[in-house]
C-alpha atoms as a PDB file:
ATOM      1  CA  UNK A   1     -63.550 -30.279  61.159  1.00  0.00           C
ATOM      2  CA  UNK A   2     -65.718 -27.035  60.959  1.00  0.00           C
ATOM      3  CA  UNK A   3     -68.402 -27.882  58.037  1.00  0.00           C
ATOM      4  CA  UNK A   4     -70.176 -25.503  56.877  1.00  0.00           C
ATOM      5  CA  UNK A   5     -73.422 -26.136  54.794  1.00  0.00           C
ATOM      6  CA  UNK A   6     -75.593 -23.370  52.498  1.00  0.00           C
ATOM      7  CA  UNK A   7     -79.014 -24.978  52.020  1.00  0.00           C
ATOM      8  CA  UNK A   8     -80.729 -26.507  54.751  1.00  0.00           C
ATOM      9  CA  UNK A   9     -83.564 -28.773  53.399  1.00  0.00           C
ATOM     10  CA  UNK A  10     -84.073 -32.990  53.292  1.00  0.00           C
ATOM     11  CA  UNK A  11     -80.622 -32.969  51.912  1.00  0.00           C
ATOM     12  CA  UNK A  12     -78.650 -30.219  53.111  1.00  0.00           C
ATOM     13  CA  UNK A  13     -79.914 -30.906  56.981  1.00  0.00           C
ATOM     14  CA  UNK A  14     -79.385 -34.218  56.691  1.00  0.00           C
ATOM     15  CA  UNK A  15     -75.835 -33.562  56.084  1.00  0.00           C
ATOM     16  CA  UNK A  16     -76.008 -31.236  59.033  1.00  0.00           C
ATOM     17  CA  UNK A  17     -77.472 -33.790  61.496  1.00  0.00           C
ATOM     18  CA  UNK A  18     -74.694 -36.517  60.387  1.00  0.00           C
ATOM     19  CA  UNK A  19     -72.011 -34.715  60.811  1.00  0.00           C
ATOM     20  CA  UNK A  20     -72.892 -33.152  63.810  1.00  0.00           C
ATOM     21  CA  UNK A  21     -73.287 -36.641  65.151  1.00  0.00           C
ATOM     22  CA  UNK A  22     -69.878 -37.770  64.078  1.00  0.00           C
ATOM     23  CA  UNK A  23     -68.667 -35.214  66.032  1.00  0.00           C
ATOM     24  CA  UNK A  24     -68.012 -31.773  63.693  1.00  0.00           C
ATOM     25  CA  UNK A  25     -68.953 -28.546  64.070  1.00  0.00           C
ATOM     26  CA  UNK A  26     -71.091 -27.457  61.647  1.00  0.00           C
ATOM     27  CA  UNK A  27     -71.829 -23.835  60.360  1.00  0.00           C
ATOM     28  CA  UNK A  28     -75.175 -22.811  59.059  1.00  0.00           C
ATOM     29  CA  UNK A  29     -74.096 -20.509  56.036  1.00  0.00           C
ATOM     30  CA  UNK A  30     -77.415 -18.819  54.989  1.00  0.00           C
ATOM     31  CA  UNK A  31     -76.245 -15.085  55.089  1.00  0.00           C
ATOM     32  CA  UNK A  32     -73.126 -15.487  56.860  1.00  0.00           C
ATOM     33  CA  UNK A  33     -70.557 -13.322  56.981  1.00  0.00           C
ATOM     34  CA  UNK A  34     -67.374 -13.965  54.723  1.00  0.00           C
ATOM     35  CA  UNK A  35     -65.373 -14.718  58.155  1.00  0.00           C
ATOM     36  CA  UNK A  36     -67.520 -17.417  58.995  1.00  0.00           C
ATOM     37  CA  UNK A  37     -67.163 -19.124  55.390  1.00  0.00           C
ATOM     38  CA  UNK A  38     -63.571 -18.806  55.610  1.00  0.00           C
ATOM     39  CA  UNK A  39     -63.773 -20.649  59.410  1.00  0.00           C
ATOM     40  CA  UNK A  40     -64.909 -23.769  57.460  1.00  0.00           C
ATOM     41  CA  UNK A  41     -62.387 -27.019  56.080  1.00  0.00           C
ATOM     42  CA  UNK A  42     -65.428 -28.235  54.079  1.00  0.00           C
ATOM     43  CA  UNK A  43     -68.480 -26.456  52.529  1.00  0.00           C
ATOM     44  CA  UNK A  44     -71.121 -28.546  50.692  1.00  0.00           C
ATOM     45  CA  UNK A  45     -73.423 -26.709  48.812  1.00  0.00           C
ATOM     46  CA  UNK A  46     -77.397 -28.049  49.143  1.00  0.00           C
ATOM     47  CA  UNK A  47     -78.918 -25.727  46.302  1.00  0.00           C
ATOM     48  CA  UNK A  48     -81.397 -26.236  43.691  1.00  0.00           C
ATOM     49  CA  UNK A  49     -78.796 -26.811  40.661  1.00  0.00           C
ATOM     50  CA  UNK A  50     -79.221 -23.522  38.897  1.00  0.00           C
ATOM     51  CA  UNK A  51     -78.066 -21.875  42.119  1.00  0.00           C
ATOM     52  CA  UNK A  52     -75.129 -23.735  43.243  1.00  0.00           C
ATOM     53  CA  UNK A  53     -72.508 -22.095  40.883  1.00  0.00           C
ATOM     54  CA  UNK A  54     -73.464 -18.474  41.145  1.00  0.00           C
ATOM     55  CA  UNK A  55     -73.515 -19.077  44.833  1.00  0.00           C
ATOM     56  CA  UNK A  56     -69.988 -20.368  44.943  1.00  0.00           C
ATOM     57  CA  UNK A  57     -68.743 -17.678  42.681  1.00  0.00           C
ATOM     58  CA  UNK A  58     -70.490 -15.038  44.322  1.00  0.00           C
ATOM     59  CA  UNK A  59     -68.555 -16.129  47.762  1.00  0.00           C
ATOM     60  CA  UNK A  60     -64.876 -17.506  45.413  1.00  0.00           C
ATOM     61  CA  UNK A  61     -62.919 -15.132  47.763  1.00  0.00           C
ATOM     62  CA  UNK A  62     -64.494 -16.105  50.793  1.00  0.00           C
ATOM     63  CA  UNK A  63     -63.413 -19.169  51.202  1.00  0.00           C
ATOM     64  CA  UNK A  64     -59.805 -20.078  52.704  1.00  0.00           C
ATOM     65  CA  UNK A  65     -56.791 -21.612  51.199  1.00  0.00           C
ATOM     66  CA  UNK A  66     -57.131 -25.464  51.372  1.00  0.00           C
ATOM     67  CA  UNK A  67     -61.230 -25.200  51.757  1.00  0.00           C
ATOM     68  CA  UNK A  68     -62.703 -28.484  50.307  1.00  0.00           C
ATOM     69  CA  UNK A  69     -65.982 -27.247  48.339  1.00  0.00           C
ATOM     70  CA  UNK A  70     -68.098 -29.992  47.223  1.00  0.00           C
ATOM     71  CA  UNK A  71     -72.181 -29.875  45.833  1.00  0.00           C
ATOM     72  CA  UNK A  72     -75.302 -32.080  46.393  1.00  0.00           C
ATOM     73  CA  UNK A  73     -76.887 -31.004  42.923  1.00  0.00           C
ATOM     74  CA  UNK A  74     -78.718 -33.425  41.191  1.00  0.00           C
ATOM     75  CA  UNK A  75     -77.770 -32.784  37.808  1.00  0.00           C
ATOM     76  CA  UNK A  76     -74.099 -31.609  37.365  1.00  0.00           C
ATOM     77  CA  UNK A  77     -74.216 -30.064  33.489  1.00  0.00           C
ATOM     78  CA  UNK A  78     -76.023 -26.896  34.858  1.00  0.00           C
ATOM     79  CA  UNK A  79     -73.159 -26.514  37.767  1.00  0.00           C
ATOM     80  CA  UNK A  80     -69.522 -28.148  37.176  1.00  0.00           C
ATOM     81  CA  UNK A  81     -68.754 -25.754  33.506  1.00  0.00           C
ATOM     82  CA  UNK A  82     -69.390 -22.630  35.566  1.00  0.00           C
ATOM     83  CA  UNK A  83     -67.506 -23.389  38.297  1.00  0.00           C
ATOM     84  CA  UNK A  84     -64.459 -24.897  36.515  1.00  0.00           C
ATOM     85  CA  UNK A  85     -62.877 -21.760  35.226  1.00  0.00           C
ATOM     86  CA  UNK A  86     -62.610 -20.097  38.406  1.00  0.00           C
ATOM     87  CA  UNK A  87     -61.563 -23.516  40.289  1.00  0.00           C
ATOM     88  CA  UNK A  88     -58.684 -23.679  37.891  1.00  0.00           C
ATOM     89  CA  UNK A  89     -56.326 -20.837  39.709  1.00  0.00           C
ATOM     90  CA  UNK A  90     -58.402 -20.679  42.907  1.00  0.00           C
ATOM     91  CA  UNK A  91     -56.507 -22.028  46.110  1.00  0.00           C
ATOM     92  CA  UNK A  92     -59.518 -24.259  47.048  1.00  0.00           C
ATOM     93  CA  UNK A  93     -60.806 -27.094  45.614  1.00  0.00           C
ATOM     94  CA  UNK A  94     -64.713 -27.949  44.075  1.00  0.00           C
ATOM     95  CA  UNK A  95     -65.734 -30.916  43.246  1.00  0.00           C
ATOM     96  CA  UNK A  96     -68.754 -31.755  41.912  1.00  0.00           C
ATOM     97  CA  UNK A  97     -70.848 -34.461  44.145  1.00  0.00           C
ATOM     98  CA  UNK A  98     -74.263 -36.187  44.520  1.00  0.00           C
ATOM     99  CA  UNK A  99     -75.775 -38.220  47.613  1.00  0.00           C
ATOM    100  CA  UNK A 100     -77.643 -41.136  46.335  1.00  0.00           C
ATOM    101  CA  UNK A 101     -80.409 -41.037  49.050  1.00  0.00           C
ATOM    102  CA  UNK A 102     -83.634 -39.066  49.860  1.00  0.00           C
ATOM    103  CA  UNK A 103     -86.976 -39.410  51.116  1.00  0.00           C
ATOM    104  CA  UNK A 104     -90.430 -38.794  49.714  1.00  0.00           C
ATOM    105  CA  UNK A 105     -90.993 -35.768  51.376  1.00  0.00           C
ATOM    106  CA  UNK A 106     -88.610 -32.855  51.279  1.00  0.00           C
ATOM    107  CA  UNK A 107     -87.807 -30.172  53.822  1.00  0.00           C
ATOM    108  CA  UNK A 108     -85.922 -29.511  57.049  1.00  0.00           C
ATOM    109  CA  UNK A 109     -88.441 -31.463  58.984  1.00  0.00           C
ATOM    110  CA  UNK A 110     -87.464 -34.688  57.402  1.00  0.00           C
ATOM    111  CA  UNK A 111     -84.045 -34.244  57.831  1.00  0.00           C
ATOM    112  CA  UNK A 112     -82.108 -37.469  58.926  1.00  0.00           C
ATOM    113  CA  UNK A 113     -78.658 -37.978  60.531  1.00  0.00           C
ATOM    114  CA  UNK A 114     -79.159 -41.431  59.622  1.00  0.00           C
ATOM    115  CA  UNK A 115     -80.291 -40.589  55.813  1.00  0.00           C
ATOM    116  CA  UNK A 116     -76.784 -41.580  54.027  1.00  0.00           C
ATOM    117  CA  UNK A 117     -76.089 -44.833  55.869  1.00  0.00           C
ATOM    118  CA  UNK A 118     -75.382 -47.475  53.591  1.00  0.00           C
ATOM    119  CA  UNK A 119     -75.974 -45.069  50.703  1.00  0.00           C
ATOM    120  CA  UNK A 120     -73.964 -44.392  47.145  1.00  0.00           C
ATOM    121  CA  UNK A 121     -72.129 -41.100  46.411  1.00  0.00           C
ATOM    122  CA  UNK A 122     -70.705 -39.851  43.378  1.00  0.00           C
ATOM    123  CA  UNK A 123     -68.341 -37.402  42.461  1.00  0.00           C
ATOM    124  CA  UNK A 124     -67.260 -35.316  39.183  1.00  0.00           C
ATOM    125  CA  UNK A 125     -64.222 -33.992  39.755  1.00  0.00           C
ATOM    126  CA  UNK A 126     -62.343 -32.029  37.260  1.00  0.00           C
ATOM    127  CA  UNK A 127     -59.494 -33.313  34.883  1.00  0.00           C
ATOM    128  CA  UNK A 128     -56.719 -31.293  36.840  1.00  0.00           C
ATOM    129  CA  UNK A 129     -58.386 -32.034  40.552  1.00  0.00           C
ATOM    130  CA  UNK A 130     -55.736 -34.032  42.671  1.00  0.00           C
ATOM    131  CA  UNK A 131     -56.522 -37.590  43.215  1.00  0.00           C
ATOM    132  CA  UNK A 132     -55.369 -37.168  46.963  1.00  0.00           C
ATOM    133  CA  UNK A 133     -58.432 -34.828  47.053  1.00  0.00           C
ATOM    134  CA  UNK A 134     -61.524 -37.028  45.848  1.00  0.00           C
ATOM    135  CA  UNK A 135     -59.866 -39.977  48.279  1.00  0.00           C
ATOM    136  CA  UNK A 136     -59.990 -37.361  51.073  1.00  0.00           C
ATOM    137  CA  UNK A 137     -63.541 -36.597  50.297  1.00  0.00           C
ATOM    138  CA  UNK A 138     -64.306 -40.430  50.527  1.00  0.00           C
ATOM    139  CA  UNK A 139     -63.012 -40.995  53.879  1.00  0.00           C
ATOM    140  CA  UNK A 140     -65.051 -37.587  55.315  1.00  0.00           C
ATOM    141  CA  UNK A 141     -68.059 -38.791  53.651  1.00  0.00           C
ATOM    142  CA  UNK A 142     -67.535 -42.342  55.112  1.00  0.00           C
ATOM    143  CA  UNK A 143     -67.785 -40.814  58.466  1.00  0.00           C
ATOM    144  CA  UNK A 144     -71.681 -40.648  58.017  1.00  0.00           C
ATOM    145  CA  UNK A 145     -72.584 -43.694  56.656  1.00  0.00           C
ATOM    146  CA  UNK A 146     -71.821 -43.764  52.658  1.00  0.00           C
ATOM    147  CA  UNK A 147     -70.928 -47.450  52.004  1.00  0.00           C
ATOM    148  CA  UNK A 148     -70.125 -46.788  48.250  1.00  0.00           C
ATOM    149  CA  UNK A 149     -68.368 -43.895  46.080  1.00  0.00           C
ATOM    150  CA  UNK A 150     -68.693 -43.376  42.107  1.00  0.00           C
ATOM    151  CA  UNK A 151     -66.413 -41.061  40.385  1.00  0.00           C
ATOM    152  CA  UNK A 152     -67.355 -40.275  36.788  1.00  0.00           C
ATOM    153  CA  UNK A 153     -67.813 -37.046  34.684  1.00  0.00           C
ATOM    154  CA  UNK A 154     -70.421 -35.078  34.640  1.00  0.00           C
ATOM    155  CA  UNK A 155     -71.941 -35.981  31.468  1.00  0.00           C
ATOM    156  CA  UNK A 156     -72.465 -39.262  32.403  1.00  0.00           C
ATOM    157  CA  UNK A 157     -73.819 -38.467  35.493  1.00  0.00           C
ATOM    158  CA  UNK A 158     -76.470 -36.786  34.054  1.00  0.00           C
ATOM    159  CA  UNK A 159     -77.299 -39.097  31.510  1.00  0.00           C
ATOM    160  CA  UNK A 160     -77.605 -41.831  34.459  1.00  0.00           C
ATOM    161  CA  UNK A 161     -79.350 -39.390  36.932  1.00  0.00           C
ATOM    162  CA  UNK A 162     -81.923 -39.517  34.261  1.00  0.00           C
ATOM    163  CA  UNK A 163     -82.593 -42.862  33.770  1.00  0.00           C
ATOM    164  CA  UNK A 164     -82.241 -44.515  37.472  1.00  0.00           C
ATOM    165  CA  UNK A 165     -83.918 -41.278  39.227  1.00  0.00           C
ATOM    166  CA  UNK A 166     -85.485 -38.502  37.310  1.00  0.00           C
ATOM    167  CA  UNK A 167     -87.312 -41.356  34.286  1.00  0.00           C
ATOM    168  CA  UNK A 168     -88.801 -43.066  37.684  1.00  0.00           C
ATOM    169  CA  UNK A 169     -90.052 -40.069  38.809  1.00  0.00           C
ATOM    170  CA  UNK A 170     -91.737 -38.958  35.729  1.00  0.00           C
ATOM    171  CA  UNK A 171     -92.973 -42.732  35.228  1.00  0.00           C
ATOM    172  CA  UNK A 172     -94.732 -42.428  39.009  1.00  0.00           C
ATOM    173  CA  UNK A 173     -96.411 -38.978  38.419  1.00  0.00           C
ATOM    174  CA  UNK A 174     -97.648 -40.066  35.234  1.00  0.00           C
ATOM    175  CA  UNK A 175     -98.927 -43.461  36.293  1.00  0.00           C
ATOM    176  CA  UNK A 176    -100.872 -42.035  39.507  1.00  0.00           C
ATOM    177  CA  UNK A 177    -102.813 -39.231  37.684  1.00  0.00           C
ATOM    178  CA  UNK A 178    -105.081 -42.206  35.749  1.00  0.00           C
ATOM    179  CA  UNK A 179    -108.696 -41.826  36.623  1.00  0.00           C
ATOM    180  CA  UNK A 180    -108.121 -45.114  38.090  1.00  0.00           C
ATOM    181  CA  UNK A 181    -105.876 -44.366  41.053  1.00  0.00           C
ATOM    182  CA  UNK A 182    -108.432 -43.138  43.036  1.00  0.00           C
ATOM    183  CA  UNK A 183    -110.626 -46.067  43.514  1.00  0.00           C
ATOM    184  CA  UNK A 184    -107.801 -48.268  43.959  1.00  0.00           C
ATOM    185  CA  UNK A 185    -108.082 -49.426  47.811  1.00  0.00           C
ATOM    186  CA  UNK A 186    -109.119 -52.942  48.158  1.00  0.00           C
ATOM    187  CA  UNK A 187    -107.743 -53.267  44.184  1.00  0.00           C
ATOM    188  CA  UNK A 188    -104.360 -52.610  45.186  1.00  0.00           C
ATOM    189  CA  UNK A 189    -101.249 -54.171  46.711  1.00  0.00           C
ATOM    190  CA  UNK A 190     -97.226 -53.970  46.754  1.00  0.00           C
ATOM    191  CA  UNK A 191     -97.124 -52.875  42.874  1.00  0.00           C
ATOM    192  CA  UNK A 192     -98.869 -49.582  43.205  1.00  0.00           C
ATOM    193  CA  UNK A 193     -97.442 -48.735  46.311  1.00  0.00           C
ATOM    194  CA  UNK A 194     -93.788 -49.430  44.274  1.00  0.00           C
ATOM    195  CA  UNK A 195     -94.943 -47.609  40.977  1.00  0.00           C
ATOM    196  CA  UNK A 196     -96.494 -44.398  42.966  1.00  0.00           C
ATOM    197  CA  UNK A 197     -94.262 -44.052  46.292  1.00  0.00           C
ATOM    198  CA  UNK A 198     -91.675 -41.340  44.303  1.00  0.00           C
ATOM    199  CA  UNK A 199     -94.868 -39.710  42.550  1.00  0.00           C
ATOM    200  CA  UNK A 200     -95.544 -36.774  46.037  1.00  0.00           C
ATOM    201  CA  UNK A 201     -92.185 -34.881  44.791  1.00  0.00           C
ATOM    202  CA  UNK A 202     -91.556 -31.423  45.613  1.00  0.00           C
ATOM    203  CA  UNK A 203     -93.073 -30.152  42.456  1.00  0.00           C
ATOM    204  CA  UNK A 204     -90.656 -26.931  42.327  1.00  0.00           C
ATOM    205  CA  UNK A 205     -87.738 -28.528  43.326  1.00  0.00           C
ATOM    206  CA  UNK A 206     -88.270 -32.017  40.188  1.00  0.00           C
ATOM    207  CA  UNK A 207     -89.335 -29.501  37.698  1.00  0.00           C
ATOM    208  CA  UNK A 208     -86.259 -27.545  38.093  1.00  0.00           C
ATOM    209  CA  UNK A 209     -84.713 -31.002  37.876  1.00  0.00           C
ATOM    210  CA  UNK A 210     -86.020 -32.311  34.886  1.00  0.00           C
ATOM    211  CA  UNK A 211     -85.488 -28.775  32.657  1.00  0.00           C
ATOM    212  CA  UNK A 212     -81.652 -28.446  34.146  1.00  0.00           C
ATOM    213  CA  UNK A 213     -81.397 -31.849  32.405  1.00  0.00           C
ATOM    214  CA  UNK A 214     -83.452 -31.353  29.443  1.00  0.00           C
ATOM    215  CA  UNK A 215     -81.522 -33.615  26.816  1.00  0.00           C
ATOM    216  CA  UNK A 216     -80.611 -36.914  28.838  1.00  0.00           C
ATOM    217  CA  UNK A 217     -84.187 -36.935  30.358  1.00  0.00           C
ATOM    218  CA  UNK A 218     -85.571 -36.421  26.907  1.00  0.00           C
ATOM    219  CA  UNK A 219     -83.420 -39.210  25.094  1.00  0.00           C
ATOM    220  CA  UNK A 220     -84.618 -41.762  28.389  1.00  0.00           C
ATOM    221  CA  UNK A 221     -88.025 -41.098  28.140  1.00  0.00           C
ATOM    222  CA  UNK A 222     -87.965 -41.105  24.131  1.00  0.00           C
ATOM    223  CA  UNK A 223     -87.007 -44.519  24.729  1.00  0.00           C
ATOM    224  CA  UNK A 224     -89.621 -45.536  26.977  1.00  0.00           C
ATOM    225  CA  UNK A 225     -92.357 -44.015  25.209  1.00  0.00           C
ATOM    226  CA  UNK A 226     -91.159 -46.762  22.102  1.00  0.00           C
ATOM    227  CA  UNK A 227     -90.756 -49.463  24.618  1.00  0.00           C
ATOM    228  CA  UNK A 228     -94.128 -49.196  25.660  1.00  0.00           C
ATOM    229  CA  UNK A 229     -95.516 -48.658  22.347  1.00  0.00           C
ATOM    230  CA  UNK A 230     -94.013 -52.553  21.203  1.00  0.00           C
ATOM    231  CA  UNK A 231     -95.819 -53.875  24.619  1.00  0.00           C
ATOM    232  CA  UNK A 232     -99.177 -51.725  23.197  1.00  0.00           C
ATOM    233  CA  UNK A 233     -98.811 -53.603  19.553  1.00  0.00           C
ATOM    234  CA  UNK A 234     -98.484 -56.549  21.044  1.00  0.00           C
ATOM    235  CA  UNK A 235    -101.481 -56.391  23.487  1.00  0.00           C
ATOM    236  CA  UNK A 236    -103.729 -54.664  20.852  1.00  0.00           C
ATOM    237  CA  UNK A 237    -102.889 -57.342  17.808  1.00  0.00           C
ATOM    238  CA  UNK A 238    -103.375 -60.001  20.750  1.00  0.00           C
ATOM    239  CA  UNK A 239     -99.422 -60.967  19.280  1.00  0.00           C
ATOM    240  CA  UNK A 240     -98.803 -63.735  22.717  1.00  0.00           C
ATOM    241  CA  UNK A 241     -95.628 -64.880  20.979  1.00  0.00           C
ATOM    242  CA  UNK A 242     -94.172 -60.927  20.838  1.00  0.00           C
ATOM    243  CA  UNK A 243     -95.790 -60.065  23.825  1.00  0.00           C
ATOM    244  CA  UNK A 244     -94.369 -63.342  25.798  1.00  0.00           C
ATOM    245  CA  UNK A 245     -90.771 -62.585  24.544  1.00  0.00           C
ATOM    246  CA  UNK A 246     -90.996 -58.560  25.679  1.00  0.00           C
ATOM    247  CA  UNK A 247     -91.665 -60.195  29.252  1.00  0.00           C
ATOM    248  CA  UNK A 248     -88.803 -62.410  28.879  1.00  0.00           C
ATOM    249  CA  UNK A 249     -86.536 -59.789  27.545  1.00  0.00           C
ATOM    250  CA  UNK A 250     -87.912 -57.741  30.365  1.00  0.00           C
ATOM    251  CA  UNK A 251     -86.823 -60.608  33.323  1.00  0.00           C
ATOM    252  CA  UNK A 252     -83.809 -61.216  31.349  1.00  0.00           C
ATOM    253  CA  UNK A 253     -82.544 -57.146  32.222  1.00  0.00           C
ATOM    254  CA  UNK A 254     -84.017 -57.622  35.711  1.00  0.00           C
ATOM    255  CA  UNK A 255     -81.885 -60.436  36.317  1.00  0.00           C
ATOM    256  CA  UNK A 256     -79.025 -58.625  34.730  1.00  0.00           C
ATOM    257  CA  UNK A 257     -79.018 -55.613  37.471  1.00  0.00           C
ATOM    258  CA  UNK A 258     -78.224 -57.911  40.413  1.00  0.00           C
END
């Protein structure tokens, strides 16, 4: 297949090293020519969010009859209602998709062929996007090393996104900015590595992020901020018997993830 990918950073050239690996020829498409979009049998689409759907409607004519276009945006809401209307009566196909890996440091540099073994991917297609489609997307995408596929809408996605990525995020960077944190060697073990390892984001890239999914990030953290609150009443009124049952509620939906 001739891939062709428009965004080359941790994500984007990642993609670029694993399929070139599997064997693909694969098309940087940062200024190319229409020709050389229209060469490719997949494009994926490595933008920030707010720049994935004017790019592929900027280039709808561009790409070839049969052209699988998928995404790697982290938050869908901001991408899949723009492109939609055009992917309706276009002769190629979008669907929306997200790569459940990463690293903590962004960039080119980090780039891994190896970055989507064993990882999670999840796709948003549209109501009236073929079945036969998504399926074919799963078996090109298990070529590099995704052990496990998702298909929802994008609603949900972002309402997820939110909790299991973008809440942890804002939970790390807020946690590591206490006066604290810098006097913690010799203080500190396994749990602050685990609480502050996501906290050295790309601060451009997150904050675009979190405002592209304004309302599910909001309800999330809403939520947290009155968990912790019953943990604070309980600490501050010395409460052992409401504090002990918050920790076993707490183990209880630990123990219900596995």
């Amino acid at each position: 297949m001739i891939i062709g990918i428009r965004g080359m950073g941790l994500i984007g050239g990642s993609f670029e090293k694993a399929f070139r690996k599997a064997g693909h020829e694969v098309v940087n498409l940062k200024g190319a020519a229409s020709t050389e979009i229209g060469r490719c049998n997949l494009v994926i689409v490595c933008l920030p969010p707010l720049m994935v759907a004017p790019w592929i409607v900027e280039h709808k004519d561009d790409f070839a009859d049969g052209t699988l276009i998928a995404d790697a945006a982290g938050v869908k809401g901001v991408v899949c209602p723009q492109v939609e209307p055009i992917a309706k009566a276009a002769k190629w196909t979008y669907v929306g998709g997200h790569p459940m890996a990463g690293k903590e440091r962004s960039g080119y540099a980090n780039a891994d062929a190896d970055l989507y073994r064993g990882a999670s991917m999840i796709f948003t297609p549209f109501a009236f996007t073929p079945s036969a489609v998504v399926e074919r997307l799963k078996a090109i995408f298990t070529e590099i090393g995704f052990a496990r596929f998702v298909v929802t809408d994008p609603a949900h996605h972002d309402e997820m996104i939110a909790y299991t990525s973008q809440l942890a995020h804002v939970v790390s960077s807020a946690y590591v900015r206490d006066p604290l944190a810098a006097k913690h060697l010799g203080f500190s073990a396994g749990s602050f590595q685990d609480m502050t390892r996501v906290a050295t984001v790309d601060p451009d890239i997150w904050t675009d992020l979190f405002l592209s999914n304004k309302s599910s990030l909001d309800m999330v953290l809403s939520r947290l901020i009155d968990r912790l609150g019953q943990y604070r009443d309980a600490i501050r009124s010395e409460d052992a018997a409401a504090l002990k049952q918050l920790l076993i509620e707490g183990r209880a939906a630990k123990e219900a993830t596995h």
